[in-house]
PDB file of N, CA and C in Angstrom:
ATOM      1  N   UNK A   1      37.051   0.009   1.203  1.00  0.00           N
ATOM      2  CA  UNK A   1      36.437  -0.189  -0.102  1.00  0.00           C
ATOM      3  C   UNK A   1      34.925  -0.006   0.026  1.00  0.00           C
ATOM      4  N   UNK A   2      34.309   0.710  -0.817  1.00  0.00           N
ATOM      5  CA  UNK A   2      33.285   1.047  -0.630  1.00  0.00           C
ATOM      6  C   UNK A   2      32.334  -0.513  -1.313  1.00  0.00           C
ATOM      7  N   UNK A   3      30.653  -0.384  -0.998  1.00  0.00           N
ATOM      8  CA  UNK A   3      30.157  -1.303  -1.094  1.00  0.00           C
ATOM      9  C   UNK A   3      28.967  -0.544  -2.117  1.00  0.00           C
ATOM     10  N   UNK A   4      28.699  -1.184  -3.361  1.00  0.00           N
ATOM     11  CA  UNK A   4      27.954  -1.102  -4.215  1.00  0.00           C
ATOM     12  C   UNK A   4      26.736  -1.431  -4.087  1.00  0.00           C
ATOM     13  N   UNK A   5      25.136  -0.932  -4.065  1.00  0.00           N
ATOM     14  CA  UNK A   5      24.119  -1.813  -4.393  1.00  0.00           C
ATOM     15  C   UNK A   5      23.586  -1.581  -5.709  1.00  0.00           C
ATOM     16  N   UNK A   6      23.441  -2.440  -6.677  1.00  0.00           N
ATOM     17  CA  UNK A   6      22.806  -2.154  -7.596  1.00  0.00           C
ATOM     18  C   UNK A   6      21.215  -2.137  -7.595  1.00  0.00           C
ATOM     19  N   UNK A   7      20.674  -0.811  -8.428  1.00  0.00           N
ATOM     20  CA  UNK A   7      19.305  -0.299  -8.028  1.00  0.00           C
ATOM     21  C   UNK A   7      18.708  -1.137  -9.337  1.00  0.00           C
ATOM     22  N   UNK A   8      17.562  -1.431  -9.002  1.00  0.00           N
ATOM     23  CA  UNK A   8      16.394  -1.716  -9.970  1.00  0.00           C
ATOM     24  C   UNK A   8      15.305  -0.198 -10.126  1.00  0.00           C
ATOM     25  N   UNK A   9      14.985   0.256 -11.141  1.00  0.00           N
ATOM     26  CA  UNK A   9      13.940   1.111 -11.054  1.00  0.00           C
ATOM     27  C   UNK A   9      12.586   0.239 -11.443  1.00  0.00           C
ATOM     28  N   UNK A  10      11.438   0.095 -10.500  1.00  0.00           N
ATOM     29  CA  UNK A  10      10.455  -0.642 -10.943  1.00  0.00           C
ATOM     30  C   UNK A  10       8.966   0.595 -10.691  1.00  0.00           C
ATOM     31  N   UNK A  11       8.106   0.478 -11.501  1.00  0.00           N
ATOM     32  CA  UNK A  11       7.358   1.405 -12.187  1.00  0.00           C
ATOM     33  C   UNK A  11       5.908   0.095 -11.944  1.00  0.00           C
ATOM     34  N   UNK A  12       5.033   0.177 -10.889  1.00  0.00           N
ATOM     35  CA  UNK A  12       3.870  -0.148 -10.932  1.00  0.00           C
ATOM     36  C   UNK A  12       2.714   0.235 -10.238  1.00  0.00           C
ATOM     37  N   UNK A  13       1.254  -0.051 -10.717  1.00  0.00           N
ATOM     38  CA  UNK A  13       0.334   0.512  -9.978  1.00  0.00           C
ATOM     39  C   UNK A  13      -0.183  -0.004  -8.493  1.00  0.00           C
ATOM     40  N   UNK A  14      -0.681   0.511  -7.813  1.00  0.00           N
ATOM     41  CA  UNK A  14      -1.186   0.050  -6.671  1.00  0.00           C
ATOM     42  C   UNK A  14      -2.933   0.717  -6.358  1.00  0.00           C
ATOM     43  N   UNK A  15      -3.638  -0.982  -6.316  1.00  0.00           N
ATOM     44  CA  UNK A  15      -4.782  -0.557  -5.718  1.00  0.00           C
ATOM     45  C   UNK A  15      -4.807   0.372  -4.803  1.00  0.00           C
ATOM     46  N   UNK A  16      -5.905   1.458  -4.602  1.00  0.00           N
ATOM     47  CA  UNK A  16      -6.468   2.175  -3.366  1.00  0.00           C
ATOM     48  C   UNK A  16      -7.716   2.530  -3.620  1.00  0.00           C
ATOM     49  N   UNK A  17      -8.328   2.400  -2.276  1.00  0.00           N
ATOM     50  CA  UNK A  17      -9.696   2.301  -1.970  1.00  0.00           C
ATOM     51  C   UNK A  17      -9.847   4.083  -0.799  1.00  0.00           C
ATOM     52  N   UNK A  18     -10.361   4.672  -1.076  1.00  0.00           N
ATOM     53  CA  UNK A  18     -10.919   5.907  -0.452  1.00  0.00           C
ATOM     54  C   UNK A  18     -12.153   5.917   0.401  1.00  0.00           C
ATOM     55  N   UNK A  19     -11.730   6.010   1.646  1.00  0.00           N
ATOM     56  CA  UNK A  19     -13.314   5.654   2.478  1.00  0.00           C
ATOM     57  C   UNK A  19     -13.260   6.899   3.456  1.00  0.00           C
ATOM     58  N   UNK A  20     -15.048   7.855   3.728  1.00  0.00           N
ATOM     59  CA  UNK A  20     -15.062   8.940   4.201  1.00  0.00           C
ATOM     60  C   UNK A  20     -15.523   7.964   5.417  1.00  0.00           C
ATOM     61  N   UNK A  21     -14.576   8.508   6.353  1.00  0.00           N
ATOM     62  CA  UNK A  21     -15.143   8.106   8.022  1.00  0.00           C
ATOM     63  C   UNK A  21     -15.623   9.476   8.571  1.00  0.00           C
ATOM     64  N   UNK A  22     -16.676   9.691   9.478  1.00  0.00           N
ATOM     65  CA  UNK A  22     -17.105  10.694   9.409  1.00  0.00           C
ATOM     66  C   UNK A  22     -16.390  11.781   9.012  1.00  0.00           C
ATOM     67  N   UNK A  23     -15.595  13.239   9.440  1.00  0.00           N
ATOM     68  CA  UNK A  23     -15.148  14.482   8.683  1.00  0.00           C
ATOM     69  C   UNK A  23     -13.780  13.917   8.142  1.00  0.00           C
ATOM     70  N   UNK A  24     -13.502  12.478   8.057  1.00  0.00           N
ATOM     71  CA  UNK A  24     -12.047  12.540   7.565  1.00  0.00           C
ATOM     72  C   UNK A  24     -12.039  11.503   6.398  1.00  0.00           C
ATOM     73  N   UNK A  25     -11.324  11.419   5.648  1.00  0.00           N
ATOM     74  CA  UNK A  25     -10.869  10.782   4.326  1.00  0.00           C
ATOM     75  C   UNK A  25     -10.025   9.519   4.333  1.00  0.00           C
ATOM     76  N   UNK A  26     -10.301   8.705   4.572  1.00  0.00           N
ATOM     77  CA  UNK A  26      -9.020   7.824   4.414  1.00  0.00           C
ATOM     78  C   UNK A  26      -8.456   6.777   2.805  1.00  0.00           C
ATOM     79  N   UNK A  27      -7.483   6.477   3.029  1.00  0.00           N
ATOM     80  CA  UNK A  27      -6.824   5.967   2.073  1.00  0.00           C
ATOM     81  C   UNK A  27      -5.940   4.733   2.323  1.00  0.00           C
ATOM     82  N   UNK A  28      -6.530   3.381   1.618  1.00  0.00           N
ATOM     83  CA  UNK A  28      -6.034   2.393   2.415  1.00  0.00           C
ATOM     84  C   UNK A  28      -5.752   1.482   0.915  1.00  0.00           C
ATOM     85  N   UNK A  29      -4.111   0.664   0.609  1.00  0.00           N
ATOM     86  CA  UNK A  29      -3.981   0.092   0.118  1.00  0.00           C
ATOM     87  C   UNK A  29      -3.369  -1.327   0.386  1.00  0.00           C
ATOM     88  N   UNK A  30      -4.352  -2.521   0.062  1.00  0.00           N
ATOM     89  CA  UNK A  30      -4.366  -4.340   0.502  1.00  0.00           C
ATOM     90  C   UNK A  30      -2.691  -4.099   0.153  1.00  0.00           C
ATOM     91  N   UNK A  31      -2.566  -3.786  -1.174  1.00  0.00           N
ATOM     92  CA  UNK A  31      -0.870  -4.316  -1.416  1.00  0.00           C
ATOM     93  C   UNK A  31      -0.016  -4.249  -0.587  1.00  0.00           C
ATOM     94  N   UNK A  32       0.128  -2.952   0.109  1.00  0.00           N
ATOM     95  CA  UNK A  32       0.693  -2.949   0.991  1.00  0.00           C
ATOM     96  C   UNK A  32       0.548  -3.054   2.465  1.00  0.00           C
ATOM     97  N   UNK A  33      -1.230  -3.068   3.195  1.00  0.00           N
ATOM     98  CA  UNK A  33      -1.469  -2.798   3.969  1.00  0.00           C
ATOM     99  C   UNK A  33      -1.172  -1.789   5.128  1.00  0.00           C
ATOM    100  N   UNK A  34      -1.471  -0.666   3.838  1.00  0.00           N
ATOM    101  CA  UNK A  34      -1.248   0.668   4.291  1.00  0.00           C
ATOM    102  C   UNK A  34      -1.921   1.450   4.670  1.00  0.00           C
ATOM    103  N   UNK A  35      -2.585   2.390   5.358  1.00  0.00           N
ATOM    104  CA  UNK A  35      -3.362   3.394   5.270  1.00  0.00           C
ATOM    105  C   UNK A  35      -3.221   5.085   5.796  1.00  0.00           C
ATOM    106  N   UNK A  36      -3.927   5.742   5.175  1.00  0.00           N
ATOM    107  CA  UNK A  36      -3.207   7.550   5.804  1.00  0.00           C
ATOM    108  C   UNK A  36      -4.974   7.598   5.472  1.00  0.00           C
ATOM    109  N   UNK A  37      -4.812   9.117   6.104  1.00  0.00           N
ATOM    110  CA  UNK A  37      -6.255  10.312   5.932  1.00  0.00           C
ATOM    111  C   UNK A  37      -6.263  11.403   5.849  1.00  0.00           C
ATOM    112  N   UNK A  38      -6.903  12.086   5.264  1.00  0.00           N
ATOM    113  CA  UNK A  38      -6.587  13.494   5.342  1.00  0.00           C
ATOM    114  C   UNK A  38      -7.886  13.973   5.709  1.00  0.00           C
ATOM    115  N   UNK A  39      -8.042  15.248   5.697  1.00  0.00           N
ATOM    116  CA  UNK A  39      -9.457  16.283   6.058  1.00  0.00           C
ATOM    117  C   UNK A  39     -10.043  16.583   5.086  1.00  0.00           C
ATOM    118  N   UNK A  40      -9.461  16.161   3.523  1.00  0.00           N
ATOM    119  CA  UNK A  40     -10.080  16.275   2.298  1.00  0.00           C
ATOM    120  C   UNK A  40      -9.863  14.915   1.514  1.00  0.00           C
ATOM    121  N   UNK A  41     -10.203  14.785   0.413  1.00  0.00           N
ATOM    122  CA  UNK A  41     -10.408  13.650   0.140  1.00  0.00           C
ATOM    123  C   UNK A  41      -8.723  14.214  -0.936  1.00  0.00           C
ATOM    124  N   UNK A  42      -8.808  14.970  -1.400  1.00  0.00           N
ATOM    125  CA  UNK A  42      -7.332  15.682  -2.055  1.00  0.00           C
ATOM    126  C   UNK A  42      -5.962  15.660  -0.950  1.00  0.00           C
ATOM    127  N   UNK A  43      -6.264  15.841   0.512  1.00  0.00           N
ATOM    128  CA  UNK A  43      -5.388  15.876   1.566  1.00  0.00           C
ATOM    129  C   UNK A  43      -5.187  14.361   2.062  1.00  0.00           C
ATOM    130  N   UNK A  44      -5.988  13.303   1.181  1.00  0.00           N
ATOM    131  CA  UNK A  44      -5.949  11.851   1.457  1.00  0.00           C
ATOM    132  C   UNK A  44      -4.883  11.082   0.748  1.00  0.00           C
ATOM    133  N   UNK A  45      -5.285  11.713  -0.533  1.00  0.00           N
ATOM    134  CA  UNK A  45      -4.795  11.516  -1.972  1.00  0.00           C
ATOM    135  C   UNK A  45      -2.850  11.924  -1.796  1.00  0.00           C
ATOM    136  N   UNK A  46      -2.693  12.983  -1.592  1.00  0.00           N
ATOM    137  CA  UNK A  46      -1.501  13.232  -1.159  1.00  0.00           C
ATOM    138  C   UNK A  46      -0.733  12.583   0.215  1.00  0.00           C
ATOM    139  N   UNK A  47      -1.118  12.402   1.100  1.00  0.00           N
ATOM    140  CA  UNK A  47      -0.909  11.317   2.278  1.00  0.00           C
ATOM    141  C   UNK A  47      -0.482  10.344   1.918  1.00  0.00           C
ATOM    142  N   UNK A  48      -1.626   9.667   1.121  1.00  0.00           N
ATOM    143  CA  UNK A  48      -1.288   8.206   0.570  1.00  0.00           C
ATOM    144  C   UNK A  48       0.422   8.126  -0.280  1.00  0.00           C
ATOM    145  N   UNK A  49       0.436   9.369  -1.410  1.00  0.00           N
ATOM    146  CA  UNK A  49       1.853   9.301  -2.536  1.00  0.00           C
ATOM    147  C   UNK A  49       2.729   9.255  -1.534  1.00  0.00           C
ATOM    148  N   UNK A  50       2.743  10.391  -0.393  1.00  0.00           N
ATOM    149  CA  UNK A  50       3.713  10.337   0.602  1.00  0.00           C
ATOM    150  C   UNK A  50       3.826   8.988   2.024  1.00  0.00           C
ATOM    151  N   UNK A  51       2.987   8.791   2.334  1.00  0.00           N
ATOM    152  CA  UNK A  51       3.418   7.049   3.075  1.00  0.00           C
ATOM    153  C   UNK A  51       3.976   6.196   2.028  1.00  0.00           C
ATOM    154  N   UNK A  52       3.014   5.901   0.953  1.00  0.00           N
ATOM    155  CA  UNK A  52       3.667   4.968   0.382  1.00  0.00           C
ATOM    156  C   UNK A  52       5.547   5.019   0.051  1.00  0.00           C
ATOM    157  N   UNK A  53       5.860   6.177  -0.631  1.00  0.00           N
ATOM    158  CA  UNK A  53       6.985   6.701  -0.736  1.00  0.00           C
ATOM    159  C   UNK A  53       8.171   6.368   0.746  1.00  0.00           C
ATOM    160  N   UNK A  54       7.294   6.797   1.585  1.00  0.00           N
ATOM    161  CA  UNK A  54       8.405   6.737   2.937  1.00  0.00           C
ATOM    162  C   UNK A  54       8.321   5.240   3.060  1.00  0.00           C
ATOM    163  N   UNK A  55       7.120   4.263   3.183  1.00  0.00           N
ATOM    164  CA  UNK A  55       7.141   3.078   3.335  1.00  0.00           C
ATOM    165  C   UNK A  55       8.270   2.508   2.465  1.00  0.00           C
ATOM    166  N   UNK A  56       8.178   2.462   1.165  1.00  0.00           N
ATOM    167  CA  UNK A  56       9.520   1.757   0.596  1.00  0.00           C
ATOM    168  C   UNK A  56      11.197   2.105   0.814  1.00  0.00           C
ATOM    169  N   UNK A  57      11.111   3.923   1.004  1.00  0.00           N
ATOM    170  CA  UNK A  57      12.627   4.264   1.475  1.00  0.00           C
ATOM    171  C   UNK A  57      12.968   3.555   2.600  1.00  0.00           C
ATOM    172  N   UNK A  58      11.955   3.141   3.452  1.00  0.00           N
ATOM    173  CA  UNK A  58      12.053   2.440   5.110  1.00  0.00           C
ATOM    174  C   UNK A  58      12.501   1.117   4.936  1.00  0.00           C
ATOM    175  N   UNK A  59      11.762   0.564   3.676  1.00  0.00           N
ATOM    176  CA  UNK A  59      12.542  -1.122   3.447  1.00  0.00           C
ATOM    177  C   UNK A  59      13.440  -1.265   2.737  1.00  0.00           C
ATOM    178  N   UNK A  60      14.160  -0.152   2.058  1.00  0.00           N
ATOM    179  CA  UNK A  60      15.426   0.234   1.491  1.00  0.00           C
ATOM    180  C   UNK A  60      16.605   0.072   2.198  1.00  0.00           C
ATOM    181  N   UNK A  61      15.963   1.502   3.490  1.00  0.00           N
ATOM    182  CA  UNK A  61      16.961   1.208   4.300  1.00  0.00           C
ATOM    183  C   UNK A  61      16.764   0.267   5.274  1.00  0.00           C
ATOM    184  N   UNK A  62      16.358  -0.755   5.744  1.00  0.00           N
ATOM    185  CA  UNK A  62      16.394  -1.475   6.635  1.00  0.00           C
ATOM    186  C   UNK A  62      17.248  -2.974   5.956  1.00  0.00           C
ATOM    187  N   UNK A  63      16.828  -3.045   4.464  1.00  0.00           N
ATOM    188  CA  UNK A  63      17.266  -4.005   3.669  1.00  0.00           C
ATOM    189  C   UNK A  63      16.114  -5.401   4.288  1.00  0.00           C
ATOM    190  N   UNK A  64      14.850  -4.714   3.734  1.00  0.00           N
ATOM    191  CA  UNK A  64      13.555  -5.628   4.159  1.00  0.00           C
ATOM    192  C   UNK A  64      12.435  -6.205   3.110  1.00  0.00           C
ATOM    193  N   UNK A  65      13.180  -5.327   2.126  1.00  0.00           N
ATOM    194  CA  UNK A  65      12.382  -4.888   0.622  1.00  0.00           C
ATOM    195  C   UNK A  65      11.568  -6.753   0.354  1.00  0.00           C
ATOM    196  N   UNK A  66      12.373  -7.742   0.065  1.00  0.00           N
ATOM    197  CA  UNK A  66      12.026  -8.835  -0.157  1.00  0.00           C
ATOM    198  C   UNK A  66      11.550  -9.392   0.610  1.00  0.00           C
ATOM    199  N   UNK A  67      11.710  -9.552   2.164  1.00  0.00           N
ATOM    200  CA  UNK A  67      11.071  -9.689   2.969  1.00  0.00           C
ATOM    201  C   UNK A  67       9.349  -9.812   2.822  1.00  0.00           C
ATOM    202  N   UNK A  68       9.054  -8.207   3.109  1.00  0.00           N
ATOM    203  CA  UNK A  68       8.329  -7.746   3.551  1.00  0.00           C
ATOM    204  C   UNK A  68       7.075  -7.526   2.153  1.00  0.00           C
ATOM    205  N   UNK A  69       7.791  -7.281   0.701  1.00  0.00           N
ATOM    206  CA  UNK A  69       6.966  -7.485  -0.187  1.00  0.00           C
ATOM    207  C   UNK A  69       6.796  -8.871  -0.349  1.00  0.00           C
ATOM    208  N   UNK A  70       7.244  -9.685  -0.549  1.00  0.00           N
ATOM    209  CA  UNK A  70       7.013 -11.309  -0.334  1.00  0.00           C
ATOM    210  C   UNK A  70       6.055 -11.192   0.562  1.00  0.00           C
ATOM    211  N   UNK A  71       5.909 -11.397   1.684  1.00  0.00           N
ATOM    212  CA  UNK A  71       4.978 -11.462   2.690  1.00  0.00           C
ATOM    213  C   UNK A  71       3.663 -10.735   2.540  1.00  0.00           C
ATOM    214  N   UNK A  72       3.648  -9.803   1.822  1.00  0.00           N
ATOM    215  CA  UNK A  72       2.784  -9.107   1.613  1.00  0.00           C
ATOM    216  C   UNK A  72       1.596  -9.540  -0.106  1.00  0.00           C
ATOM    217  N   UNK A  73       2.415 -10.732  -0.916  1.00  0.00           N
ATOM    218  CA  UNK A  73       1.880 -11.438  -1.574  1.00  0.00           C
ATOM    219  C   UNK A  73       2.764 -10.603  -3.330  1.00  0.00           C
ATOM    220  N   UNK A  74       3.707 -10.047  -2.926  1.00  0.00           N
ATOM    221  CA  UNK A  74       4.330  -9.896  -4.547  1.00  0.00           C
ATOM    222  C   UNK A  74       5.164 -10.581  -4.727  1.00  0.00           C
ATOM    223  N   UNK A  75       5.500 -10.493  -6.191  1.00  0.00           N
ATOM    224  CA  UNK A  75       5.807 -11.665  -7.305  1.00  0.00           C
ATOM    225  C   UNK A  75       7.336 -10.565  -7.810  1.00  0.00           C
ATOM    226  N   UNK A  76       8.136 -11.594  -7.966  1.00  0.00           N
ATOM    227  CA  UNK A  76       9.534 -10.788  -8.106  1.00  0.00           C
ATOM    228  C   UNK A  76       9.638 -11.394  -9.673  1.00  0.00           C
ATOM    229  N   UNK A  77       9.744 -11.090 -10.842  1.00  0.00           N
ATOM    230  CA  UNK A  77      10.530 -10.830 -12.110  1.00  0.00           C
ATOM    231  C   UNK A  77      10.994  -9.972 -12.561  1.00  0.00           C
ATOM    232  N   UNK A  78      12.085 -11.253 -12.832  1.00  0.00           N
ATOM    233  CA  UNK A  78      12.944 -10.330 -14.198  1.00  0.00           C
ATOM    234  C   UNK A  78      13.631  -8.995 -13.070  1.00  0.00           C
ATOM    235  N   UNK A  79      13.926  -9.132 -11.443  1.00  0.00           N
ATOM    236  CA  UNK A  79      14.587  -8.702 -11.113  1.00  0.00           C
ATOM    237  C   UNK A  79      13.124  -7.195 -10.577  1.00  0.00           C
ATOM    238  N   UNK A  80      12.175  -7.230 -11.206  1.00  0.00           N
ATOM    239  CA  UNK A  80      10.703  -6.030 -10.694  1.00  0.00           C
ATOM    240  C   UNK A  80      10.048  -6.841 -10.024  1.00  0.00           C
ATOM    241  N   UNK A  81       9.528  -5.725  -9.004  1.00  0.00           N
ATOM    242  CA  UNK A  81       7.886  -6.683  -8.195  1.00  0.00           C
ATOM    243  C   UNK A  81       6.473  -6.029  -8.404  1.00  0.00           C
ATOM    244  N   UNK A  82       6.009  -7.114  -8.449  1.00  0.00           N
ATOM    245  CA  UNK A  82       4.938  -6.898  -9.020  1.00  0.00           C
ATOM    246  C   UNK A  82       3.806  -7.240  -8.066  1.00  0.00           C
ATOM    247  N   UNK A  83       3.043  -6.261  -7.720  1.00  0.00           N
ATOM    248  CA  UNK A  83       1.925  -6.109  -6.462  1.00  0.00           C
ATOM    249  C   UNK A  83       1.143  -7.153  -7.031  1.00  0.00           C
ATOM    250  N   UNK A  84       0.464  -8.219  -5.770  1.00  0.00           N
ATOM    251  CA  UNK A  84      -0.727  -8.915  -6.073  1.00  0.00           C
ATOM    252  C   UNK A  84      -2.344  -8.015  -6.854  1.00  0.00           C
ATOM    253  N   UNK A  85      -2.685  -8.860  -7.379  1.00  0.00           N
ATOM    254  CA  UNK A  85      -3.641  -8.260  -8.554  1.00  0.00           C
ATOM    255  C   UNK A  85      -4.962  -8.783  -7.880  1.00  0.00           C
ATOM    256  N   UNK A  86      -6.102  -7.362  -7.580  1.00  0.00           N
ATOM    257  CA  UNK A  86      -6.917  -6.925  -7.175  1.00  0.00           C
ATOM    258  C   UNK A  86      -8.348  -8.037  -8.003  1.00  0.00           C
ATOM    259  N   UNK A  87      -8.897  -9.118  -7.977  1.00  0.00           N
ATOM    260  CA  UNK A  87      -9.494  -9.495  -8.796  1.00  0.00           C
ATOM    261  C   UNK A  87     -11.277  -8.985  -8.582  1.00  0.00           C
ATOM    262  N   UNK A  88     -11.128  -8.494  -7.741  1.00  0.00           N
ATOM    263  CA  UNK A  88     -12.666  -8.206  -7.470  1.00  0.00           C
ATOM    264  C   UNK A  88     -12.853  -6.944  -6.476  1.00  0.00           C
ATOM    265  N   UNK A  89     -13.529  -6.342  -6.455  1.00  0.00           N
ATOM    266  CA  UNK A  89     -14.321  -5.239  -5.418  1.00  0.00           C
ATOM    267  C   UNK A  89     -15.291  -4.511  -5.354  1.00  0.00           C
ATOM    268  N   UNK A  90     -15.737  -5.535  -4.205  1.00  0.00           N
ATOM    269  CA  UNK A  90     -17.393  -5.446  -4.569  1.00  0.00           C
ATOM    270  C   UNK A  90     -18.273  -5.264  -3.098  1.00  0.00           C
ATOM    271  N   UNK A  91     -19.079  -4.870  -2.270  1.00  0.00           N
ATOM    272  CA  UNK A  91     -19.776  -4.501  -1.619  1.00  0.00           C
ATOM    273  C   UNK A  91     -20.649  -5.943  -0.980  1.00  0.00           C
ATOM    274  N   UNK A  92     -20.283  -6.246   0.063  1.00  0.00           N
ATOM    275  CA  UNK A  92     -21.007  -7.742   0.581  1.00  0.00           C
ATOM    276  C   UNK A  92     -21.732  -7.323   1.711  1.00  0.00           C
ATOM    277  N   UNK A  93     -23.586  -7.996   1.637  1.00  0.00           N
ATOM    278  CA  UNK A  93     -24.187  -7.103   2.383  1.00  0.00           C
ATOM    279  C   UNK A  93     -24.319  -8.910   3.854  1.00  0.00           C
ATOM    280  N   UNK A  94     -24.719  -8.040   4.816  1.00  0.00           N
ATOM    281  CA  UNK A  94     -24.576  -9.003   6.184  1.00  0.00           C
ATOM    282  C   UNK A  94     -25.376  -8.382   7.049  1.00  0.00           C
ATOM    283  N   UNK A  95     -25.915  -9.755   7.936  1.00  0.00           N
ATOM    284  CA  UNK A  95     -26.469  -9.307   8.642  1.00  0.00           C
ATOM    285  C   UNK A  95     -26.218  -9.840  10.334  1.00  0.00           C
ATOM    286  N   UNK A  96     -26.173  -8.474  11.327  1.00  0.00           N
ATOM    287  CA  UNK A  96     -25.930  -9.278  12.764  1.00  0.00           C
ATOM    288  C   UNK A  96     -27.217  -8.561  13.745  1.00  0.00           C
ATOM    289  N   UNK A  97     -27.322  -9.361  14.753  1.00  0.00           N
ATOM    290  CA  UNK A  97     -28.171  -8.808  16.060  1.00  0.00           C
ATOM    291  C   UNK A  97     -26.741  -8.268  16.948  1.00  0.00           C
ATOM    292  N   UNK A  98     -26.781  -6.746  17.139  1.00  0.00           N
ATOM    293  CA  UNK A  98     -26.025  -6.350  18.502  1.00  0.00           C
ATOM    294  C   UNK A  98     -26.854  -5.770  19.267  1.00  0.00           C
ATOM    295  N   UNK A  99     -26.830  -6.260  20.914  1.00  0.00           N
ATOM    296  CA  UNK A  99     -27.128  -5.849  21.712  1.00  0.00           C
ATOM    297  C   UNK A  99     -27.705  -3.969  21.792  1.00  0.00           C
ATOM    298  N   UNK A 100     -28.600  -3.972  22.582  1.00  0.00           N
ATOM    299  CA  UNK A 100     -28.747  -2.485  23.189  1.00  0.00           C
ATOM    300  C   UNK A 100     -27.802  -1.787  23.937  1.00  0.00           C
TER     301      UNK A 100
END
């Protein structure tokens, strides 16, 4: 007898932050604590749709999905999850002495 899972389709946004490290692009999102890069900031942009994408087929199939979004700070209703919400981002300036 075969075994059924019933799918939820859930539809939400996810912060990402774009940072040029010297010739490369990266792309890093808190929600998931993810990150990719590309050699363009367009070759970043696409990286990112595609990890993220493989990242969730990976907790699909592992059957980690709740796990691992729980842990990661999302909120399950009504059967959707819903990524923790970004309340600020902002630039904090500091100061250190390092050695010569």
């Amino acid at each position: 007898m075969a075994k059924y899972i019933k799918k939820v389709n859930s539809e939400f946004g996810l912060p990402v932050s774009f940072l040029k490290e010297g010739d490369s692009f990266i792309a890093y999102t808190p929600a998931l604590d993810l990150s990719t890069s590309g050699d363009t900031f367009e070759e970043a942009q696409k990286n990112f749709v595609e990890a993220v994408n493989i990242f969730f087929e990976e907790l699909v199939k592992m059957g980690t999905v709740d796990d691992v979004l729980t842990e990661l700070g999302w909120q399950k209703e009504n059967g959707k999850y819903i990524p923790p919400v970004v309340v600020s981002n902002q630039t904090e300036t500091f100061s250190f002495s390092f050695p010569n």
